[in-house]
N, C-alpha and C. Protein backbone atom coordinates (compact mmCIF):
# COMPACT_ATOMS: atom_id res chain seq x y z
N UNK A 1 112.20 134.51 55.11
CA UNK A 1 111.88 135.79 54.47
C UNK A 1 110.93 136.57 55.38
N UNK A 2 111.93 137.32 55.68
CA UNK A 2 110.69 138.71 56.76
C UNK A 2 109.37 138.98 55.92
N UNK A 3 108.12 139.23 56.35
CA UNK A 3 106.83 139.19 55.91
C UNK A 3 106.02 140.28 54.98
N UNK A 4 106.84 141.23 55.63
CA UNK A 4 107.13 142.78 54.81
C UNK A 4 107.28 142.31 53.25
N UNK A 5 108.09 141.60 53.23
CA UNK A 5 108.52 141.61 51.60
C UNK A 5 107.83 140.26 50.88
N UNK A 6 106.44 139.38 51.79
CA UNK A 6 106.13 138.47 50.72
C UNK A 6 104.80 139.54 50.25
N UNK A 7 104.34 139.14 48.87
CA UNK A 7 103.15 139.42 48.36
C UNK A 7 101.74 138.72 49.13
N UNK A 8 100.53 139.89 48.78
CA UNK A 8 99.06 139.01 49.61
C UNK A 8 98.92 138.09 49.41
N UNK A 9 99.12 137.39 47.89
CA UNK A 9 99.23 135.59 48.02
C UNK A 9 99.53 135.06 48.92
N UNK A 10 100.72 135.47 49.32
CA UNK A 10 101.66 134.76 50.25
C UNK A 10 101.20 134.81 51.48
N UNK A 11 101.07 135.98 51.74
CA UNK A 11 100.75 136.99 53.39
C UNK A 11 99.13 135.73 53.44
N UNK A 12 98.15 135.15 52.46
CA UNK A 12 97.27 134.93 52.40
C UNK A 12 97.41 133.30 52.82
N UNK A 13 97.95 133.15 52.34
CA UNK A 13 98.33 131.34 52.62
C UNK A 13 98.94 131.34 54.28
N UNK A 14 99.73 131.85 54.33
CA UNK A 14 100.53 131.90 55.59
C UNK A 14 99.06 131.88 56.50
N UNK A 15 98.20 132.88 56.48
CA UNK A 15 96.83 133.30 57.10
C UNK A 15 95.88 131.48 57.05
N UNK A 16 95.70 131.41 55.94
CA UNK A 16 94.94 130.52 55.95
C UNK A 16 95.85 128.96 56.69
N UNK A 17 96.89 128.75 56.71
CA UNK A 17 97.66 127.58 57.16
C UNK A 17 97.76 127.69 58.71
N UNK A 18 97.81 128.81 59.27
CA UNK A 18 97.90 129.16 60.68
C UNK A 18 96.54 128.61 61.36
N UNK A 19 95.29 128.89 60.45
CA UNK A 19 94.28 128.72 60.76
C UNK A 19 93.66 126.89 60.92
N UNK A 20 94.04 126.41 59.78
CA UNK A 20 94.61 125.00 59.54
C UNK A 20 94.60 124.08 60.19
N UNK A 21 96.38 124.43 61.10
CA UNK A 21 96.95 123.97 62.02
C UNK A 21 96.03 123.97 62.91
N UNK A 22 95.73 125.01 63.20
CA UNK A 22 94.82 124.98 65.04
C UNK A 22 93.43 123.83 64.72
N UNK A 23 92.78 123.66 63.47
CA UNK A 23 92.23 123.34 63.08
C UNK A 23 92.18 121.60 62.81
N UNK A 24 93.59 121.27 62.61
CA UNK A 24 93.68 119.85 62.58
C UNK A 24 94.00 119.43 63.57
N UNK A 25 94.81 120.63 64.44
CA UNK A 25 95.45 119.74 65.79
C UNK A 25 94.49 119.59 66.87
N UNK A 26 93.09 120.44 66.58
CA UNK A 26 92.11 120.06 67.30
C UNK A 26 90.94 118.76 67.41
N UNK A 27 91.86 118.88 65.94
CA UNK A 27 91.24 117.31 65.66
C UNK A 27 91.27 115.88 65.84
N UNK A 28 92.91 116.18 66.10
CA UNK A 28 93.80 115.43 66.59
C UNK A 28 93.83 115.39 68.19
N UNK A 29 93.62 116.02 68.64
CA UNK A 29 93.43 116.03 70.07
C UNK A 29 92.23 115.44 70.44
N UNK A 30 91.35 115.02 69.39
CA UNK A 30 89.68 113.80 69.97
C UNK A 30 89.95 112.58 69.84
N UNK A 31 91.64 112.29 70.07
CA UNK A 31 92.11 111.34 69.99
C UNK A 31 92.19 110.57 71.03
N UNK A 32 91.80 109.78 71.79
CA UNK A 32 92.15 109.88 72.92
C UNK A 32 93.35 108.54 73.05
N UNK A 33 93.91 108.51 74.06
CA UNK A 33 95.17 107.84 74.42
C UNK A 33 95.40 106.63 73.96
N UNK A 34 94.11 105.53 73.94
CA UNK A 34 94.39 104.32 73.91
C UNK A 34 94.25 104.22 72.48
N UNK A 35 93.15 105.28 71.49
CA UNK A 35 93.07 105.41 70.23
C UNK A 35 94.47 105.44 69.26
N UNK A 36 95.11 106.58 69.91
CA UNK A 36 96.17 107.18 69.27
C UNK A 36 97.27 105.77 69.72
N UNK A 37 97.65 105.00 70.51
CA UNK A 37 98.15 103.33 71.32
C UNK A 37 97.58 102.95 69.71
N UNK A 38 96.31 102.31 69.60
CA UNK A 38 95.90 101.37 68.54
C UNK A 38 96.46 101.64 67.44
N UNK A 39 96.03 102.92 66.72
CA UNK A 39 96.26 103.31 65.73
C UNK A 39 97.65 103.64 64.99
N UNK A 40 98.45 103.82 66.04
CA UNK A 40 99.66 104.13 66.01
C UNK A 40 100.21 102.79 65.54
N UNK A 41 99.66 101.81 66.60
CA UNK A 41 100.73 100.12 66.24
C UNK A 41 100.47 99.81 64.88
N UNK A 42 98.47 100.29 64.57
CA UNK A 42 98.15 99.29 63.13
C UNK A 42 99.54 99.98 61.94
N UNK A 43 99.73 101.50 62.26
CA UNK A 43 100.54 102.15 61.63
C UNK A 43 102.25 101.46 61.56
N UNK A 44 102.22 101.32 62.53
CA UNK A 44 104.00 101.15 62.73
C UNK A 44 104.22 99.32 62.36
N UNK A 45 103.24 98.65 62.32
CA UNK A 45 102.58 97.14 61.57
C UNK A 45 103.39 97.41 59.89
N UNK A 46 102.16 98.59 59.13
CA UNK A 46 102.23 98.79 57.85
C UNK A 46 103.74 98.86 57.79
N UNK A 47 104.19 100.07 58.37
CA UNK A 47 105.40 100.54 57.81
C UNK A 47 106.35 99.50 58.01
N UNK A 48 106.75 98.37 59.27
CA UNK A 48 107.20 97.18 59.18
C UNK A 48 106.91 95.98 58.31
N UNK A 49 105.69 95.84 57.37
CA UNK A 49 105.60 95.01 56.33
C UNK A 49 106.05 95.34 54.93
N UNK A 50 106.60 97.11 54.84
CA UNK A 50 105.87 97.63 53.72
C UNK A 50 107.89 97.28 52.84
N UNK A 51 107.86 96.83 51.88
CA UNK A 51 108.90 96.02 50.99
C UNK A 51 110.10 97.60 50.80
N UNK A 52 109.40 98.41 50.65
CA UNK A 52 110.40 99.42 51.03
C UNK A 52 111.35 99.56 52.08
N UNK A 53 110.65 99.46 53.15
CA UNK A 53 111.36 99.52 54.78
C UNK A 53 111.94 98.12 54.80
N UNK A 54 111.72 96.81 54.43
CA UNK A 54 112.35 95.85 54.21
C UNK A 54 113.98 95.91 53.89
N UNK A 55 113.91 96.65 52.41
CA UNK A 55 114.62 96.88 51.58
C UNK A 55 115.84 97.84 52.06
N UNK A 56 115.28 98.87 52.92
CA UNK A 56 116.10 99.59 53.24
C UNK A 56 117.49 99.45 54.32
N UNK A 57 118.34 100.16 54.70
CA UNK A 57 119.42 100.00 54.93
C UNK A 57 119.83 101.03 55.74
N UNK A 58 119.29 102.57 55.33
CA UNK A 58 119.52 103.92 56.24
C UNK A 58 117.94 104.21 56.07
N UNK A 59 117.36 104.37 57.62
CA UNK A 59 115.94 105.31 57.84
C UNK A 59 116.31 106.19 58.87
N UNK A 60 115.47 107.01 58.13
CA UNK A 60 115.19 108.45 59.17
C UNK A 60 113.68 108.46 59.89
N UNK A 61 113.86 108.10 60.99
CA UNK A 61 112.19 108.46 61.52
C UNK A 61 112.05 109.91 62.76
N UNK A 62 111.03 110.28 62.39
CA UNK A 62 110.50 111.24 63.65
C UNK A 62 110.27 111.17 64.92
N UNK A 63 110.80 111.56 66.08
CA UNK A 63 110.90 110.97 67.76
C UNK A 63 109.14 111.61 67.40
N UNK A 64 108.30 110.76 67.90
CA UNK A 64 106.91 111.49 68.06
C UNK A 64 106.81 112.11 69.67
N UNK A 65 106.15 113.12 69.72
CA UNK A 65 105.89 113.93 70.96
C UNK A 65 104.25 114.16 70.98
N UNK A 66 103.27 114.79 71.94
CA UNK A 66 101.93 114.56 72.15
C UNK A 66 101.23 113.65 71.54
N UNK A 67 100.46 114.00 70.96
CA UNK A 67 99.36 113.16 70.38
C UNK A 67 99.44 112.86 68.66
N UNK A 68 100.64 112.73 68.16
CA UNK A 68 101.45 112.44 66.77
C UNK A 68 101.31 110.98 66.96
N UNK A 69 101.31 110.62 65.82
CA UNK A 69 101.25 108.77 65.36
C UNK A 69 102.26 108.40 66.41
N UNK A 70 102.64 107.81 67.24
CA UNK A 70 103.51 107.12 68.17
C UNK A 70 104.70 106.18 67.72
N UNK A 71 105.86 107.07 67.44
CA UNK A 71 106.69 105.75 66.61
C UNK A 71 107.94 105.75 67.92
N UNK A 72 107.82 105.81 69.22
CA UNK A 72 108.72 105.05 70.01
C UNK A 72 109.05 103.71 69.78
N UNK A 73 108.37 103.07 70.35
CA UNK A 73 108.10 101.74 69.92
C UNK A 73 108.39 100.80 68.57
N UNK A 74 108.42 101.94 67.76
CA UNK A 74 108.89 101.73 65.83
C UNK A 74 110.28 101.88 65.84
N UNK A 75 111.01 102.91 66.47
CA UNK A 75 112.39 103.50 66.89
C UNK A 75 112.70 102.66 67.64
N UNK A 76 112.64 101.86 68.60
CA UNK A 76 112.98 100.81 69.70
C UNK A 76 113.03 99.62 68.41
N UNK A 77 112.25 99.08 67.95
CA UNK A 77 111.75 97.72 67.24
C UNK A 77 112.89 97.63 65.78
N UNK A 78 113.08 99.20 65.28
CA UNK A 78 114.21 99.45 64.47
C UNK A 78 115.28 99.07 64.89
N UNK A 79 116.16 99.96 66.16
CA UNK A 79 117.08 99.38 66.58
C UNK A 79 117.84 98.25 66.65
N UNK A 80 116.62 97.17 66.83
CA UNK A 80 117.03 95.80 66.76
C UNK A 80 117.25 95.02 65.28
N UNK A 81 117.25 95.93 64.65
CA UNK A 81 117.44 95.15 63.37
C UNK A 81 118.93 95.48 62.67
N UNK A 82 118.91 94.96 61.66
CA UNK A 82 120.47 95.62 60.86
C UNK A 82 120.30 96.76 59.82
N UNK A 83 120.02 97.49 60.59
CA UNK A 83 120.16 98.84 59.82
C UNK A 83 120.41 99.96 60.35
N UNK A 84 120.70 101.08 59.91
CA UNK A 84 121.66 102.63 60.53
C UNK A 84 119.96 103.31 60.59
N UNK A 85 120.00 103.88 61.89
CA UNK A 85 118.64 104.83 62.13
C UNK A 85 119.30 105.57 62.74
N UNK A 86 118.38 107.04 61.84
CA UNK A 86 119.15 108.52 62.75
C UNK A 86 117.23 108.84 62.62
N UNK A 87 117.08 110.23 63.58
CA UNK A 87 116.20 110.87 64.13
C UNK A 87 116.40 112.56 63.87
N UNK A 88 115.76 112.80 63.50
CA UNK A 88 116.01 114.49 63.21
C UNK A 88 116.81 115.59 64.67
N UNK A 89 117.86 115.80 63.88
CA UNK A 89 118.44 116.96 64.98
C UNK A 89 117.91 118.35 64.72
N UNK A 90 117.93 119.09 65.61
CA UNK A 90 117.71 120.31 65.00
C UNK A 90 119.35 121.35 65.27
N UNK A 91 120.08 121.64 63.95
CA UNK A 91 121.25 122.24 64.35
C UNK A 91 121.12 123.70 64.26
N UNK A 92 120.14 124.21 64.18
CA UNK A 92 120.25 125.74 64.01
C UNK A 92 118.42 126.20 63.58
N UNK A 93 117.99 127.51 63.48
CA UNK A 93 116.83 127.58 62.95
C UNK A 93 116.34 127.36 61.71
N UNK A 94 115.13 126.32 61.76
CA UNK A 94 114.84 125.91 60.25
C UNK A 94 115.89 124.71 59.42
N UNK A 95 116.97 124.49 60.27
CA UNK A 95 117.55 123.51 59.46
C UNK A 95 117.98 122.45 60.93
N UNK A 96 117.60 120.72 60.08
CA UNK A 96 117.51 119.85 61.04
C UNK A 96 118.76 118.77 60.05
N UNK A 97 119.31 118.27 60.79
CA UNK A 97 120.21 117.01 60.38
C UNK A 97 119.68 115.60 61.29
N UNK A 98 119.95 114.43 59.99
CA UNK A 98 119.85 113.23 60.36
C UNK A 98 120.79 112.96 61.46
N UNK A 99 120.87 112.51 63.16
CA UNK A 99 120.95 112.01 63.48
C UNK A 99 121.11 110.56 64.27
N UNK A 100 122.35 109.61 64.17
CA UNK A 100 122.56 108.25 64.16
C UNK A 100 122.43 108.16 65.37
N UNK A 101 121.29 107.23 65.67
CA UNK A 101 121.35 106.64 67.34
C UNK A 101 121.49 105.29 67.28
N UNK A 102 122.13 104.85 68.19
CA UNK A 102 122.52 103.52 68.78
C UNK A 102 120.92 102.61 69.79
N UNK A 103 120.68 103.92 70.59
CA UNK A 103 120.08 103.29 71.52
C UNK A 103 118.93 104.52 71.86
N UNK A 104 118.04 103.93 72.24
CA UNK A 104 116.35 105.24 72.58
C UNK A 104 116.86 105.83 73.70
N UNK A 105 118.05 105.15 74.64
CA UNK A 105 118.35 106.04 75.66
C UNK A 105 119.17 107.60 75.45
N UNK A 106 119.66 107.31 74.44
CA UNK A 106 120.44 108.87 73.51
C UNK A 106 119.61 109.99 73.92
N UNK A 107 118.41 109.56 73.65
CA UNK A 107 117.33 110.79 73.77
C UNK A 107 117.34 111.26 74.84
N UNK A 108 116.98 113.04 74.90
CA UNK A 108 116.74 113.98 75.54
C UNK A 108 116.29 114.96 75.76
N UNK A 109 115.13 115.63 76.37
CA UNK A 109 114.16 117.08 76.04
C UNK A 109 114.51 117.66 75.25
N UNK A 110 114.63 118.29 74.34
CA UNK A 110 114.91 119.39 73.61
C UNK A 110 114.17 120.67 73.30
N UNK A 111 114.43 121.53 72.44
CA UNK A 111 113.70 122.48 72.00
C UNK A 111 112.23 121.21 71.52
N UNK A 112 111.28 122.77 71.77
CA UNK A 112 109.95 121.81 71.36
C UNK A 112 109.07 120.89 71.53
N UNK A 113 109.77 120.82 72.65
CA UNK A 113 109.05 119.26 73.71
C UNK A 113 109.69 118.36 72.97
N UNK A 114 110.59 118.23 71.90
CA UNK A 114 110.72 116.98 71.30
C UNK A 114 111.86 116.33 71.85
N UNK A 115 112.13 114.90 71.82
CA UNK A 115 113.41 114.12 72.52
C UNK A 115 114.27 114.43 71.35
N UNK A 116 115.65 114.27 71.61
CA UNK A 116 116.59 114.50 70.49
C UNK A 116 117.93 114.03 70.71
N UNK A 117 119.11 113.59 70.12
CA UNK A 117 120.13 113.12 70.63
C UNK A 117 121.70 114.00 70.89
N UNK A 118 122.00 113.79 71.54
CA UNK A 118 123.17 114.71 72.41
C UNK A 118 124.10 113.84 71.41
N UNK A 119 124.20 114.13 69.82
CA UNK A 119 125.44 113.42 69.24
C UNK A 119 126.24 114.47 68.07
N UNK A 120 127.17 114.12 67.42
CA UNK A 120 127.95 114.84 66.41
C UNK A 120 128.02 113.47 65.01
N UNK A 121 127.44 112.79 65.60
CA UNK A 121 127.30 111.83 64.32
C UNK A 121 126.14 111.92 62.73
N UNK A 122 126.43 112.20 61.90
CA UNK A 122 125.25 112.92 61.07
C UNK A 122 125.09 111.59 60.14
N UNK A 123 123.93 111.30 59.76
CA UNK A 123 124.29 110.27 58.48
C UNK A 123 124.23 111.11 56.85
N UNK A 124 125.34 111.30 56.51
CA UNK A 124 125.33 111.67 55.60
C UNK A 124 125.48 111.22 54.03
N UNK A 125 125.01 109.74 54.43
CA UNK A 125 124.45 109.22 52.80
C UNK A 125 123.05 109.45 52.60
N UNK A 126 122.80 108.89 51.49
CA UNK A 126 121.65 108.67 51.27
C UNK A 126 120.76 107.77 51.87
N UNK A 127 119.55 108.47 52.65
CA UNK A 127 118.84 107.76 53.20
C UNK A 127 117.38 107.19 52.97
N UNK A 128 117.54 105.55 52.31
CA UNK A 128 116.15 105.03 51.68
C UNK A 128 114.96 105.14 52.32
N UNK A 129 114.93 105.64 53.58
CA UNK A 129 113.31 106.12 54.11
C UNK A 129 113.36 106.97 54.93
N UNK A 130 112.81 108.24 54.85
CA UNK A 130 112.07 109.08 55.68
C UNK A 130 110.94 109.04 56.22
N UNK A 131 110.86 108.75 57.72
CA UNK A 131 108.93 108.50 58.21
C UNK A 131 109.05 109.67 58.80
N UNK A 132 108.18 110.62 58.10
CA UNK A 132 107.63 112.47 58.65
C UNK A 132 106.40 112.25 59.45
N UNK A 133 106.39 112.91 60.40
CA UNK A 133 105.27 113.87 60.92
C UNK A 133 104.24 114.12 59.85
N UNK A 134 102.76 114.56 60.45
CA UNK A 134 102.33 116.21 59.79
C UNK A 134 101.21 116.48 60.52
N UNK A 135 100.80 117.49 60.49
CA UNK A 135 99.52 118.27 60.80
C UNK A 135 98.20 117.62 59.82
N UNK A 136 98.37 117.84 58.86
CA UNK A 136 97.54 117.34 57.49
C UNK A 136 98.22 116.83 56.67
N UNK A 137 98.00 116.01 55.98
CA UNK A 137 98.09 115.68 54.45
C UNK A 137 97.31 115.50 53.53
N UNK A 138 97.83 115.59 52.14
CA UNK A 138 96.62 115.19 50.82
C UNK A 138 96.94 114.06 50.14
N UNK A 139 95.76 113.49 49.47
CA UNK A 139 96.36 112.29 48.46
C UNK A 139 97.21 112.55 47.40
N UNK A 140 97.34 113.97 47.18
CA UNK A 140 98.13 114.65 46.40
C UNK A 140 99.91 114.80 46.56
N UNK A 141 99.74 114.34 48.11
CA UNK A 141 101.11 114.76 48.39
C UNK A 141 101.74 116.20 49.10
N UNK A 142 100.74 116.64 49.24
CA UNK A 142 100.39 118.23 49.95
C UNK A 142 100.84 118.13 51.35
N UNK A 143 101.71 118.03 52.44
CA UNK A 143 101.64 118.58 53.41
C UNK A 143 101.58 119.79 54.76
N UNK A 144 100.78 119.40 55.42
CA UNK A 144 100.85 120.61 56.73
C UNK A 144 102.11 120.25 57.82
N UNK A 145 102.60 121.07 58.09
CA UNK A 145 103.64 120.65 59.12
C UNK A 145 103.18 122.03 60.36
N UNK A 146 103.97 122.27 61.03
CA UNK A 146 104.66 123.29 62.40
C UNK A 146 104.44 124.46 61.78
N UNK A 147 105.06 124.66 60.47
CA UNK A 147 105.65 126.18 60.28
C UNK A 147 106.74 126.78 59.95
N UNK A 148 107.70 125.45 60.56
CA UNK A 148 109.60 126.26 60.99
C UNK A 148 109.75 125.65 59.46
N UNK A 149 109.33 124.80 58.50
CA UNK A 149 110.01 124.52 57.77
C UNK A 149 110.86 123.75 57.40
N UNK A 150 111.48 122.90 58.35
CA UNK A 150 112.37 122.08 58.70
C UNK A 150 112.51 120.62 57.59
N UNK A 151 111.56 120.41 57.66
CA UNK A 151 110.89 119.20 56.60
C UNK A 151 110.95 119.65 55.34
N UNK A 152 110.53 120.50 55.03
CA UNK A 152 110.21 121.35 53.54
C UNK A 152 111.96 121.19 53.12
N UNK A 153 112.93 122.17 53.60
CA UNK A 153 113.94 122.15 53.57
C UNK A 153 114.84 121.26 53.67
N UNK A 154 114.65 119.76 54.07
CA UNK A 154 115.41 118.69 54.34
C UNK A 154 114.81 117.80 52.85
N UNK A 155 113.59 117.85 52.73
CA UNK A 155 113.27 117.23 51.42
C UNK A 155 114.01 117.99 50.01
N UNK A 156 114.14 119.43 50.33
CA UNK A 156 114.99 119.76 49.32
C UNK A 156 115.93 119.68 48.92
N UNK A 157 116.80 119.01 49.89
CA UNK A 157 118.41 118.53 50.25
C UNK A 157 118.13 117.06 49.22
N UNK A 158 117.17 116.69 49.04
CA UNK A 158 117.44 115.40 48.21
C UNK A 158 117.83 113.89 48.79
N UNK A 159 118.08 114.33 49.81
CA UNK A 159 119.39 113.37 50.94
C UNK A 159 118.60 111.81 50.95
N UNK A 160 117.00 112.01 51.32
CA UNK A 160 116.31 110.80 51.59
C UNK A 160 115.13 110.53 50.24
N UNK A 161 115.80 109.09 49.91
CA UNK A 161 115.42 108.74 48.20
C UNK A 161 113.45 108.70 48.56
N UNK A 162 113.32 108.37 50.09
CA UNK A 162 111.72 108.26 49.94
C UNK A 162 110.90 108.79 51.07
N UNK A 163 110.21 109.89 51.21
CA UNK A 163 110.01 110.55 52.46
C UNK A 163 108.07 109.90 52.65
N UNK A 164 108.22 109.39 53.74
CA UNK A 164 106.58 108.84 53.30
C UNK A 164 106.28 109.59 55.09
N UNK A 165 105.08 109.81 54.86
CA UNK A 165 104.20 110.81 56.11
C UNK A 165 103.06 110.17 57.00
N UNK A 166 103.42 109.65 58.42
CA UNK A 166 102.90 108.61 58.91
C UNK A 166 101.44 109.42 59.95
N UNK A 167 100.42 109.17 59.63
CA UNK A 167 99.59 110.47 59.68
C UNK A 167 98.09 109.13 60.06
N UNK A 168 96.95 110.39 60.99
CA UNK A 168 95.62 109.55 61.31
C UNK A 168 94.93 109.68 59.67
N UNK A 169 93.67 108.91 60.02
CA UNK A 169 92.64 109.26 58.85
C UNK A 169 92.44 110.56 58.86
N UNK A 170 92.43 111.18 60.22
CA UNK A 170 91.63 112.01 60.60
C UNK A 170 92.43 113.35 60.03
N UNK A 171 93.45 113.13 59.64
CA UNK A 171 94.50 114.03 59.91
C UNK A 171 94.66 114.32 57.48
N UNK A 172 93.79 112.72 56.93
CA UNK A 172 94.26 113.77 55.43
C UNK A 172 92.91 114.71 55.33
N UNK A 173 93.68 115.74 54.67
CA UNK A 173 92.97 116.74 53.81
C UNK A 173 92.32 116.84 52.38
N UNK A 174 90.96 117.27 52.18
CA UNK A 174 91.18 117.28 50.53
C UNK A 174 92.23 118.14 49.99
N UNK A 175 92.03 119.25 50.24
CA UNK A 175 93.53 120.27 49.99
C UNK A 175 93.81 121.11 50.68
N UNK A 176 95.16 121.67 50.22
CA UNK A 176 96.36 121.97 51.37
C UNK A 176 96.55 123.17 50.39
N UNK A 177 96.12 124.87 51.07
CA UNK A 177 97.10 125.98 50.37
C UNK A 177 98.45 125.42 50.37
N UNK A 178 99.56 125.93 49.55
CA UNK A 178 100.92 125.76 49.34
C UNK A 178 101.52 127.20 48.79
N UNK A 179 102.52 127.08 49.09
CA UNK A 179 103.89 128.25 48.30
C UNK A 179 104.67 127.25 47.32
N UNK A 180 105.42 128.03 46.78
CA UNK A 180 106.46 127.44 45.84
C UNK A 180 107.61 126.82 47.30
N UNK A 181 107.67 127.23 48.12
CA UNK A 181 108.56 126.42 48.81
C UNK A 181 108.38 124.72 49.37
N UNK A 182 106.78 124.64 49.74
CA UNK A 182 106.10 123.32 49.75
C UNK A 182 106.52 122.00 49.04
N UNK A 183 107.17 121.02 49.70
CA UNK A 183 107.65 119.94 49.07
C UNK A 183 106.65 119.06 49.07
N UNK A 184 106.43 118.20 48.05
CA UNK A 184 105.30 117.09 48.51
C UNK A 184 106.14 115.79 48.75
N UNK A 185 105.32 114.77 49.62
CA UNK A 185 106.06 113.85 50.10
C UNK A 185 105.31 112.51 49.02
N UNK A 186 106.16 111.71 49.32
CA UNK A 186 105.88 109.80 48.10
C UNK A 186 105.03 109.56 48.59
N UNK A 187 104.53 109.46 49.95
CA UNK A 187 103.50 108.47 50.69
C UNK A 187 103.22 108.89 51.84
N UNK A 188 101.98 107.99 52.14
CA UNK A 188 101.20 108.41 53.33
C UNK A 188 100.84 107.06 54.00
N UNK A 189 100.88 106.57 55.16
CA UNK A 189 100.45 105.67 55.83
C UNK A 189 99.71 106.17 57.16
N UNK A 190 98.65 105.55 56.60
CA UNK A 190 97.78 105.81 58.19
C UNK A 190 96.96 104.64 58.87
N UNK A 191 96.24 104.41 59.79
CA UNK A 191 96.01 103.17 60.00
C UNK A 191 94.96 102.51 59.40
N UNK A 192 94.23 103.17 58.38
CA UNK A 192 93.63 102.00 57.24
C UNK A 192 94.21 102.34 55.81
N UNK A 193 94.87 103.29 55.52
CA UNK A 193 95.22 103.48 54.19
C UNK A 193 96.64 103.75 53.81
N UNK A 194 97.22 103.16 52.44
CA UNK A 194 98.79 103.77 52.76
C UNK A 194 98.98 103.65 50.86
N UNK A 195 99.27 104.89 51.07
CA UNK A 195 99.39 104.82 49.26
C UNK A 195 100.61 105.75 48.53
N UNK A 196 100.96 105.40 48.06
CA UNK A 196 102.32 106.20 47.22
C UNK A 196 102.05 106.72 46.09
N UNK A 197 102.87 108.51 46.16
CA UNK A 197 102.25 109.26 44.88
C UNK A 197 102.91 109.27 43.70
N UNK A 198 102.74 109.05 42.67
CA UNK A 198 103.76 109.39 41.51
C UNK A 198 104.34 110.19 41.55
């Protein structure tokens, strides 16, 4: 929606989330390398013990790029198991499809600095875990993302029964402005806390 036509609420949140972003990702950036290494594994530990991801059968995880929770290594360690893993495509603006990879070598630069896979394969069942990105999150279920929306819009699709948000301490929020478009996500795992919302 061109900007002209949202109301100052809106025009107001947009303002305050822009501000946010620069705001957490600076925060995120006092991360330093071997931190974001530790923290990342205690993370990608949880999400490998957690009876959900056990359970599951189709996951969707996020290729991480800069200084984001690090789930290469989670995406590699997946692979080897018996289950279908796709990675977010991006097929057009604002809208991303599950992509099925075989192998971490699939990957390739893409828009965004992010790796992505050169495929036409979509998974189009239902998929028992989503591991998201974010900028921020709340215990509420509130997330910060990019901007493009992409996430917001894929949770609305319904497609993945459990979208959980793999995020630093540093990174939850007490609260998060929102629009009516704002999806909240089940869960949050970070490397001391991991809790699921009603």
């Amino acid at each position: 929606m061109k900007q002209q036509f949202l109301d100052k609420k809106t025009l107001a949140i947009i303002k305050e989330k822009k501000e946010l972003r620069t705001q957490f990702k600076l925060q995120r950036e006092q991360l330093n390398e071997t931190q974001i290494k530790q923290k990342s594994q205690l993370i990608a530990e949880k999400v490998l013990n957690l009876a959900e991801f056990k359970k599951a059968k189709k996951i969707m995880c996020y290729v991480s790029k800069d200084n984001e929770v690090a789930t290469h290594d989670l995406i590699k360690k997946i692979l080897t198991m018996n289950k279908t893993l796709a990675v977010p495509l991006i097929v057009k603006k604002g809208i991303m499809k599950s992509a099925i990879i075989n192998s971490f070598a699939e990957l390739r630069l893409a828009d965004f600095n992010t790796l992505q896979p050169r495929t036409s394969k979509f998974l189009e069942d239902k998929i028992d875990l989503n591991l998201m990105p974010a900028l921020a999150v709340t215990k509420t279920g509130d997330r910060l993302g990019w901007g493009g929306g992409f996430y917001d819009r894929f949770m609305m699709s319904k497609q993945a029964q459990l979208n959980l948000v793999l995020a630093f301490d540093c990174q939850i929020a007490e609260q998060l402005p929102t629009t009516e478009f704002d999806q909240k996500v089940d869960g949050i795992i970070t490397e001391s806390q991991l809790f699921f919302l009603d």
